[in-house]
N, C-alpha and C. Protein backbone atom coordinates (compact mmCIF):
# COMPACT_ATOMS: atom_id res chain seq x y z
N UNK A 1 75.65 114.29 86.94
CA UNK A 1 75.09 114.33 88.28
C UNK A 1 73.58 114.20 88.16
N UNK A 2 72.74 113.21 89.07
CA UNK A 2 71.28 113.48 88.55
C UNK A 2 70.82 113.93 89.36
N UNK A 3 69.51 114.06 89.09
CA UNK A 3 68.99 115.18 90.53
C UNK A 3 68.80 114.61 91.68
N UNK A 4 68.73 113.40 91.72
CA UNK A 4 69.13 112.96 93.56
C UNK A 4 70.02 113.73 93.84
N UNK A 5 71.00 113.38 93.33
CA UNK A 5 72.01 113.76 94.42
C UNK A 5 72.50 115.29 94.56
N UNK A 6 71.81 116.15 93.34
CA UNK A 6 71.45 117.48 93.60
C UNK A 6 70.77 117.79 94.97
N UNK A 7 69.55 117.02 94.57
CA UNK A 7 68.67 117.12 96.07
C UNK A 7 69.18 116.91 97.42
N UNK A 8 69.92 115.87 97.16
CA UNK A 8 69.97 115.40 98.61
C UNK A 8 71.56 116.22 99.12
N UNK A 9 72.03 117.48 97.97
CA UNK A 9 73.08 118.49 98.37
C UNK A 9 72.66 119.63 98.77
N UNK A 10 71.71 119.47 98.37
CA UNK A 10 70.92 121.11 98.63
C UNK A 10 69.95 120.89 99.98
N UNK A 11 69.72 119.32 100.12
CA UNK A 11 69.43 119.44 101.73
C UNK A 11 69.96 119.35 103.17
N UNK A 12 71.94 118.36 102.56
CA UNK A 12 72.61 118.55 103.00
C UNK A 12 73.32 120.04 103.95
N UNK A 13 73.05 120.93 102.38
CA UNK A 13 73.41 122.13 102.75
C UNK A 13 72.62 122.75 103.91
N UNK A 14 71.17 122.92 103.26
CA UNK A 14 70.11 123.58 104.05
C UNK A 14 70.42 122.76 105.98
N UNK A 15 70.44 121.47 105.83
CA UNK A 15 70.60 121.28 107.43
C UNK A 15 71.39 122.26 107.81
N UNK A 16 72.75 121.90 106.98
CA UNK A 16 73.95 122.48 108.19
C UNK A 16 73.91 123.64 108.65
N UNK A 17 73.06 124.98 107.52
CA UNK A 17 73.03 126.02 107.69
C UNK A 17 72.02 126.58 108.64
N UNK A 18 70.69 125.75 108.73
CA UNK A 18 69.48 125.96 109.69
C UNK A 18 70.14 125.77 110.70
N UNK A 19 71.28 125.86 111.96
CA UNK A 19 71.23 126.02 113.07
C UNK A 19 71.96 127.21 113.23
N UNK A 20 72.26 128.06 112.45
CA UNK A 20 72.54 129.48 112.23
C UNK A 20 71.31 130.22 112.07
N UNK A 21 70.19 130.06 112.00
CA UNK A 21 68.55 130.60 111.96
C UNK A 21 67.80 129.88 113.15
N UNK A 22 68.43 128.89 113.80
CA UNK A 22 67.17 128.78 115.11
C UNK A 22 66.86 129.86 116.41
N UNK A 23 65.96 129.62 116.66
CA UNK A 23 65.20 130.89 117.48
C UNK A 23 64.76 130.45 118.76
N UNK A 24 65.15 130.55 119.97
CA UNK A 24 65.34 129.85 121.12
C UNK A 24 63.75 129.66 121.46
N UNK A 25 63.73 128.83 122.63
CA UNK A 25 62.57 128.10 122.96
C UNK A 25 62.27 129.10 123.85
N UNK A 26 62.54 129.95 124.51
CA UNK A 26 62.26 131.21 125.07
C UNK A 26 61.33 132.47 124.37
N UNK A 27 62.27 132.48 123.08
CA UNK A 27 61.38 133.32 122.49
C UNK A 27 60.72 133.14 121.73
N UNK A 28 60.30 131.91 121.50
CA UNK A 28 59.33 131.48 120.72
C UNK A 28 58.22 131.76 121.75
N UNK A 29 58.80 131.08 122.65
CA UNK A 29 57.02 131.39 123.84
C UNK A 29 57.16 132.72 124.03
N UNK A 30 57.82 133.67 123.99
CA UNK A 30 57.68 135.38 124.17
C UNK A 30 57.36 135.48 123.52
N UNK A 31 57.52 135.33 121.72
CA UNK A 31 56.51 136.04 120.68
C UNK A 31 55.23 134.97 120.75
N UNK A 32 54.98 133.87 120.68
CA UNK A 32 53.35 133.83 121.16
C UNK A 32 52.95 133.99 121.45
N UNK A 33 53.17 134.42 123.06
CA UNK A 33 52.49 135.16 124.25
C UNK A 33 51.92 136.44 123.54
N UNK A 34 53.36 137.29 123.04
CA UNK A 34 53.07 138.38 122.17
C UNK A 34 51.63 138.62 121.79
N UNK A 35 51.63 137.98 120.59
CA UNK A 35 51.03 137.45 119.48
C UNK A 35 49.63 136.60 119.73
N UNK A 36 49.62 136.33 120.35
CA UNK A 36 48.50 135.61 120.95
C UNK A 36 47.68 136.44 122.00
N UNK A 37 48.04 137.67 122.18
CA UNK A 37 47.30 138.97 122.72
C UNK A 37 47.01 139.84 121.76
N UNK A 38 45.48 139.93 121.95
CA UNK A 38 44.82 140.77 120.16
C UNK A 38 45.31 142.41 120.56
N UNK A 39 44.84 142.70 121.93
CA UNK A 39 45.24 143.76 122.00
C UNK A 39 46.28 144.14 121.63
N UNK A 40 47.72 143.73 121.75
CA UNK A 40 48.99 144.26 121.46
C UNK A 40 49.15 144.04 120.37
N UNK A 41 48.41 143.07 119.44
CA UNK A 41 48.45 142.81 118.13
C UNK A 41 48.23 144.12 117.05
N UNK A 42 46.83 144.05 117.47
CA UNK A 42 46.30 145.34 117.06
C UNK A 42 47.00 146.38 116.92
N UNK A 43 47.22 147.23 118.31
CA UNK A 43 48.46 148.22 118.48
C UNK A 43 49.30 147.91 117.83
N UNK A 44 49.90 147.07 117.71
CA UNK A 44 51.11 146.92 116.93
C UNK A 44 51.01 146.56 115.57
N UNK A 45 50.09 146.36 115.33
CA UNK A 45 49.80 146.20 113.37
C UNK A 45 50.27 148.27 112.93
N UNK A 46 48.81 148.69 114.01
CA UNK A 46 48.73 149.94 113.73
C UNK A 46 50.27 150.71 113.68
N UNK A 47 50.33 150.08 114.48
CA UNK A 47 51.96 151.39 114.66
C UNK A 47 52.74 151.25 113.56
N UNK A 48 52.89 149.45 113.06
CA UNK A 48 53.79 149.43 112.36
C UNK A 48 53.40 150.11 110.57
N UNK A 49 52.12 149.80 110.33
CA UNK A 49 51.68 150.32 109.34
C UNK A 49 51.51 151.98 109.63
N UNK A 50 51.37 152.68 110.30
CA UNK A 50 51.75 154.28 110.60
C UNK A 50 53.30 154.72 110.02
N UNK A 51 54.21 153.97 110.90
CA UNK A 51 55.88 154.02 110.57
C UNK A 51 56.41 153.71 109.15
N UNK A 52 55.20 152.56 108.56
CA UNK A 52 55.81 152.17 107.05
C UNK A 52 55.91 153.48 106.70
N UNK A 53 54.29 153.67 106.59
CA UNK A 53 53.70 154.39 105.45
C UNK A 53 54.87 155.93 105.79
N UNK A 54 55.20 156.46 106.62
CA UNK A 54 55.84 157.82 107.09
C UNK A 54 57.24 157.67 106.16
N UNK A 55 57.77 156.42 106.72
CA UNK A 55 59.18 155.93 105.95
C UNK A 55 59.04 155.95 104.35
N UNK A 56 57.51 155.48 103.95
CA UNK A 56 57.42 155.56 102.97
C UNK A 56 57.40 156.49 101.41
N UNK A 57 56.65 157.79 102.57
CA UNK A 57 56.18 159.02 101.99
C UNK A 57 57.56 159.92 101.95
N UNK A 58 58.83 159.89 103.46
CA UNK A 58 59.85 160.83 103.47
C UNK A 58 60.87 159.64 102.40
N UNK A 59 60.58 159.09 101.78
CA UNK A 59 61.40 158.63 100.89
C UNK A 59 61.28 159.15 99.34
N UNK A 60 59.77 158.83 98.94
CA UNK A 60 59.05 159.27 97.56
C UNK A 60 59.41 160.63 97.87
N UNK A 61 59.34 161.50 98.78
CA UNK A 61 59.21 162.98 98.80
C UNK A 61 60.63 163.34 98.42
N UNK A 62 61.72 162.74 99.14
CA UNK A 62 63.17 163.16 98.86
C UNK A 62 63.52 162.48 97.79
N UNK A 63 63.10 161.43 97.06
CA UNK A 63 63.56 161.65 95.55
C UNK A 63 62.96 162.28 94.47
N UNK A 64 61.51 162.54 94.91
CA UNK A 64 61.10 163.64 94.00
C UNK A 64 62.12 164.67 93.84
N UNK A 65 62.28 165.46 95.31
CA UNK A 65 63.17 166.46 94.91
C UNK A 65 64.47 166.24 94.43
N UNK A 66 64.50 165.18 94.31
CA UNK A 66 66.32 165.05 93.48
C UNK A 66 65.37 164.82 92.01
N UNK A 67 64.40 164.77 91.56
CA UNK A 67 64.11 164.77 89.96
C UNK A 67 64.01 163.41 89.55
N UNK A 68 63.97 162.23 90.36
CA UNK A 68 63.36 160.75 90.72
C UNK A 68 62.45 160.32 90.99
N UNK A 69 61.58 159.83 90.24
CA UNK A 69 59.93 159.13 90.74
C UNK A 69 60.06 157.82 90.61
N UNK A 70 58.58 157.51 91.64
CA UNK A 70 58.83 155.94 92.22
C UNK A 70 57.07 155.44 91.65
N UNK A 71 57.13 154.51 91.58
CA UNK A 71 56.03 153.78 91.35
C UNK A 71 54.93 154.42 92.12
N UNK A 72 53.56 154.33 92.47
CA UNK A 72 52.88 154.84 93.14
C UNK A 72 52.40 153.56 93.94
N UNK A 73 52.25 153.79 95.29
CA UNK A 73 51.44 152.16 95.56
C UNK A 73 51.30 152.52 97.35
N UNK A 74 50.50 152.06 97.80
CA UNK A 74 49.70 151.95 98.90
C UNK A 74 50.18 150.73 100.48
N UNK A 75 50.95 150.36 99.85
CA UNK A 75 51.35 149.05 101.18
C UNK A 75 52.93 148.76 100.64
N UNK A 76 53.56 147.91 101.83
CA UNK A 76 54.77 147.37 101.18
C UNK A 76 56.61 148.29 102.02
N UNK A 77 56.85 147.32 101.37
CA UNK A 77 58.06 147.57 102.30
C UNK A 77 59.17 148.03 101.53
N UNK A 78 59.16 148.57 100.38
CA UNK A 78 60.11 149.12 99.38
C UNK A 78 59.11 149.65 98.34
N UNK A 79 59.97 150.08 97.71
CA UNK A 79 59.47 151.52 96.20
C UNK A 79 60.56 150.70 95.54
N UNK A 80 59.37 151.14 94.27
CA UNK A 80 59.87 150.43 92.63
C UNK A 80 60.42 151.85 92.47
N UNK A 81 61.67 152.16 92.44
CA UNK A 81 62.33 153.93 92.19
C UNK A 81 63.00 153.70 90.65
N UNK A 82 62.55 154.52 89.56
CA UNK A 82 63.00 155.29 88.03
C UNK A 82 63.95 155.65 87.89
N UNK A 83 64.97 155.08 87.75
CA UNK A 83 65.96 155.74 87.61
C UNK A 83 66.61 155.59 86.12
N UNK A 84 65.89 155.43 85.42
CA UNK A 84 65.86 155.11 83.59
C UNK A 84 66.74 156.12 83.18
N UNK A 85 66.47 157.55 83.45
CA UNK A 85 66.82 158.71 83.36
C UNK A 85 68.52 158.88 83.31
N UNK A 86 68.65 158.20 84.17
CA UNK A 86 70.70 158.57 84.92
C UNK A 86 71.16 157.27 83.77
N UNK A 87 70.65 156.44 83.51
CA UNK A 87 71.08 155.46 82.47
C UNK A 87 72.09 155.62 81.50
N UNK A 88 73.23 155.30 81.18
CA UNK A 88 74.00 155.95 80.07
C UNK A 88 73.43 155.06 78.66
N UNK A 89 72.77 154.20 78.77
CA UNK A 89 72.34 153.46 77.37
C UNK A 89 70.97 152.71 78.09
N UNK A 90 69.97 152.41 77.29
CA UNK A 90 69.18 151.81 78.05
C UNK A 90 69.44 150.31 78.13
N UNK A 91 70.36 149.82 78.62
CA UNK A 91 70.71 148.53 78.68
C UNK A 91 70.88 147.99 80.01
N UNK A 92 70.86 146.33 80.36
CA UNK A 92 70.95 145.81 81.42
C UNK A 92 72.33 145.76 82.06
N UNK A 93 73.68 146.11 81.39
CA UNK A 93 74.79 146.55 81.70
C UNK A 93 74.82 148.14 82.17
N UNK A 94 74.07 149.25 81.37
CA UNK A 94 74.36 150.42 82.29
C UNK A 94 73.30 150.20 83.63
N UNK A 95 72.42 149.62 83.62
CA UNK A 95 71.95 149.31 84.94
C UNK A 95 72.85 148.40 86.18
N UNK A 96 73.91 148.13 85.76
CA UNK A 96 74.09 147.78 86.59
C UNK A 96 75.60 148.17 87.02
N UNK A 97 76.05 149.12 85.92
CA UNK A 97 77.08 149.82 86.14
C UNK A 97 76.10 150.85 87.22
N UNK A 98 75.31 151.95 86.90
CA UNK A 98 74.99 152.63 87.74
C UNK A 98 74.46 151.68 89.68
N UNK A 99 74.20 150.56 89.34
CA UNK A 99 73.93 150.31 90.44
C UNK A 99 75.20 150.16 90.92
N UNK A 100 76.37 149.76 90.59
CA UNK A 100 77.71 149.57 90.99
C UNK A 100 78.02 150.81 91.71
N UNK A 101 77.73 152.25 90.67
CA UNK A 101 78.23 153.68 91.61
C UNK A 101 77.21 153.83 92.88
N UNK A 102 75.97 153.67 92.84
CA UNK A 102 75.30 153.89 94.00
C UNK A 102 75.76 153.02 95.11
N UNK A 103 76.35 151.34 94.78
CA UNK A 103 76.48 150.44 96.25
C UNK A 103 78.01 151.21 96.30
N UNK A 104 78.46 151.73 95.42
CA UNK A 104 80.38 151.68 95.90
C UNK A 104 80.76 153.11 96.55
N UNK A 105 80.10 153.69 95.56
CA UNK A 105 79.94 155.71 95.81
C UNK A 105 79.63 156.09 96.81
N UNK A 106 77.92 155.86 96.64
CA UNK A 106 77.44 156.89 97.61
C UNK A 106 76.73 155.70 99.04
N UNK A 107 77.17 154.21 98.92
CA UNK A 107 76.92 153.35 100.14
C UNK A 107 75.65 153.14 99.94
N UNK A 108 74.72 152.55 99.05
CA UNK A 108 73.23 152.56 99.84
C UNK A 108 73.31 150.95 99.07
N UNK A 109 72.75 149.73 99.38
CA UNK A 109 72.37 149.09 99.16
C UNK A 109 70.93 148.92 98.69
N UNK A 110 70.91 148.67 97.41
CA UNK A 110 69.59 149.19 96.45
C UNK A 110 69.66 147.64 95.90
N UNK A 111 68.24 146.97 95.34
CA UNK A 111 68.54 146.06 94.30
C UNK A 111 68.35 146.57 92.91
N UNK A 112 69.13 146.08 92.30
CA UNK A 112 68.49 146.60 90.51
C UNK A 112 67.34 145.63 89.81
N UNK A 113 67.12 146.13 89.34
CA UNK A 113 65.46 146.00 88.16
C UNK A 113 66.17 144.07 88.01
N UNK A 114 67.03 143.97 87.52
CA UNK A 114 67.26 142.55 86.67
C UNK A 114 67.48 141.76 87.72
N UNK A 115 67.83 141.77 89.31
CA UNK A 115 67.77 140.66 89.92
C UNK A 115 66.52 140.54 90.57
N UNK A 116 65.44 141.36 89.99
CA UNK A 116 64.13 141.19 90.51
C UNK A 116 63.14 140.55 89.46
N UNK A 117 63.91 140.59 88.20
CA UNK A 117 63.18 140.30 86.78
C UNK A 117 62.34 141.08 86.22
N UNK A 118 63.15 142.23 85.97
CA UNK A 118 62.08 143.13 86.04
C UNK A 118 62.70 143.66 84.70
N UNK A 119 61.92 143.53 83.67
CA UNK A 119 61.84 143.38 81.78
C UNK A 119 62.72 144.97 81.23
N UNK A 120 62.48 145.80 81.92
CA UNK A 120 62.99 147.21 81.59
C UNK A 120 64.16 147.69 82.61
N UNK A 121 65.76 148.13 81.70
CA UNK A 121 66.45 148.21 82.84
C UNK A 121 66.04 149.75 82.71
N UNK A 122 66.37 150.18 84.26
CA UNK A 122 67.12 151.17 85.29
C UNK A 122 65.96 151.42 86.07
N UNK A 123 64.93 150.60 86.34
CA UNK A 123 64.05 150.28 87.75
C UNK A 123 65.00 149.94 88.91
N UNK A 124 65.19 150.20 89.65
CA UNK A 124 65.75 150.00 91.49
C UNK A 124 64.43 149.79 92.53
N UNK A 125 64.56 148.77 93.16
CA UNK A 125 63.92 148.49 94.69
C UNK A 125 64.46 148.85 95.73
N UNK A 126 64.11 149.75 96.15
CA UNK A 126 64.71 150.29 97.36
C UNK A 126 63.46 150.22 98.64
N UNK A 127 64.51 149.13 99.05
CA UNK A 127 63.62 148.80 100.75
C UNK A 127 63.60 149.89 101.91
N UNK A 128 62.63 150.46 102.47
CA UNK A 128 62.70 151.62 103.69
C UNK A 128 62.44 150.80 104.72
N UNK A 129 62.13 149.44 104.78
CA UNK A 129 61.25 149.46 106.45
C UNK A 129 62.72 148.91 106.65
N UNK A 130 63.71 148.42 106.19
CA UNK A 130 64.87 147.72 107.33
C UNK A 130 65.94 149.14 107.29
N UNK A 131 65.88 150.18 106.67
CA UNK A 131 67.23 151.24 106.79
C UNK A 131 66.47 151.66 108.39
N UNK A 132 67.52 152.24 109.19
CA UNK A 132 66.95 152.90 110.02
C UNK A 132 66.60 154.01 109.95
N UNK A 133 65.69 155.13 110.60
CA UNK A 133 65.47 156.96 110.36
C UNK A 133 67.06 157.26 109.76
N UNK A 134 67.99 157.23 110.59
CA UNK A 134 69.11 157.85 110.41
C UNK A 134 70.03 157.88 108.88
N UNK A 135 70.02 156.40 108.64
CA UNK A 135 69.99 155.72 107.07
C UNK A 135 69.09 156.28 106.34
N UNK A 136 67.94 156.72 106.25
CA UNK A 136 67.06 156.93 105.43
C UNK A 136 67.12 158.81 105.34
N UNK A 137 67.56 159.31 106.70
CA UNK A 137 67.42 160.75 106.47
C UNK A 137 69.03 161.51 105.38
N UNK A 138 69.92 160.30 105.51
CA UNK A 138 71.50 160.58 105.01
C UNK A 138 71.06 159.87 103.45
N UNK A 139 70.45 159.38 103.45
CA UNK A 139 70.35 158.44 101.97
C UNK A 139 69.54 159.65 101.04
N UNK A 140 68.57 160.22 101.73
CA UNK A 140 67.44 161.76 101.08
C UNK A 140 68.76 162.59 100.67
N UNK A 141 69.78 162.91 101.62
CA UNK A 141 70.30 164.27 101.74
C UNK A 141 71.18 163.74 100.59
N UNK A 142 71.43 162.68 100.39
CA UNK A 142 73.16 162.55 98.96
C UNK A 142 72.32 162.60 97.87
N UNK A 143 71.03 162.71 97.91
CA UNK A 143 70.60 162.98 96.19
C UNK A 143 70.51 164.31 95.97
């Protein structure tokens, strides 16, 4: 197969699937309007960076107390979380056996260290800004 016709499958694909992602002509002009007002911009940068950072801190705080530390860092929408510790070997297979008990066990959708490329297993990315409060206050309490 040469790469034409790789290419021209993978753009095949991409069409058919882009009308499952379009975003109506309505709200495109509602979020510009949005968006194109500094004031609400503003406000709304602020708020949303207030809410990260809160989501951020009641997350680091409740795995501290389960005996779990997370990267340290200042912005961002997930924590690099340690979990080296619970490892049964330091290998890229018990990483991903343990990630197996956390998605099957205890329900949380976490990524592991190796589909991020990340050189040392039993690192986890765990995203806070898309769980909701409710997700995030039940996800603290099972550790």
């Amino acid at each position: 197969m040469t790469s034409k016709s790789v290419d021209d499958m993978v753009l095949a694909a991409a069409t058919k699937m882009s009308s499952f992602g379009l975003v109506s002509s309505q709200t495109q002009y509602l979020l510009s309007a949005m968006l194109s007002n500094k004031k609400f911009t503003k406000i709304y940068i602020s708020e949303n960076q207030k809410r990260l950072k809160q989501r951020q801190k009641k997350l680091v705080s409740g795995l501290k107390k389960a005996g779990i530390s997370c990267l340290k860092s200042n912005a961002g929408l997930f924590c690099w979380v340690d979990m080296r510790h619970l490892l049964s070997s330091n290998t890229f297979e018990a990483e991903i056996e343990l990630w197996k008990k956390i998605v099957y066990d205890v329900k949380l959708n976490i990524s592991p260290g190796f589909s991020c490329h990340c050189t040392e297993p039993g690192w986890f990315r765990v995203c806070f800004a898309n769980m909701s409060e409710e997700t995030l206050k039940l996800s603290i309490c099972n550790y």
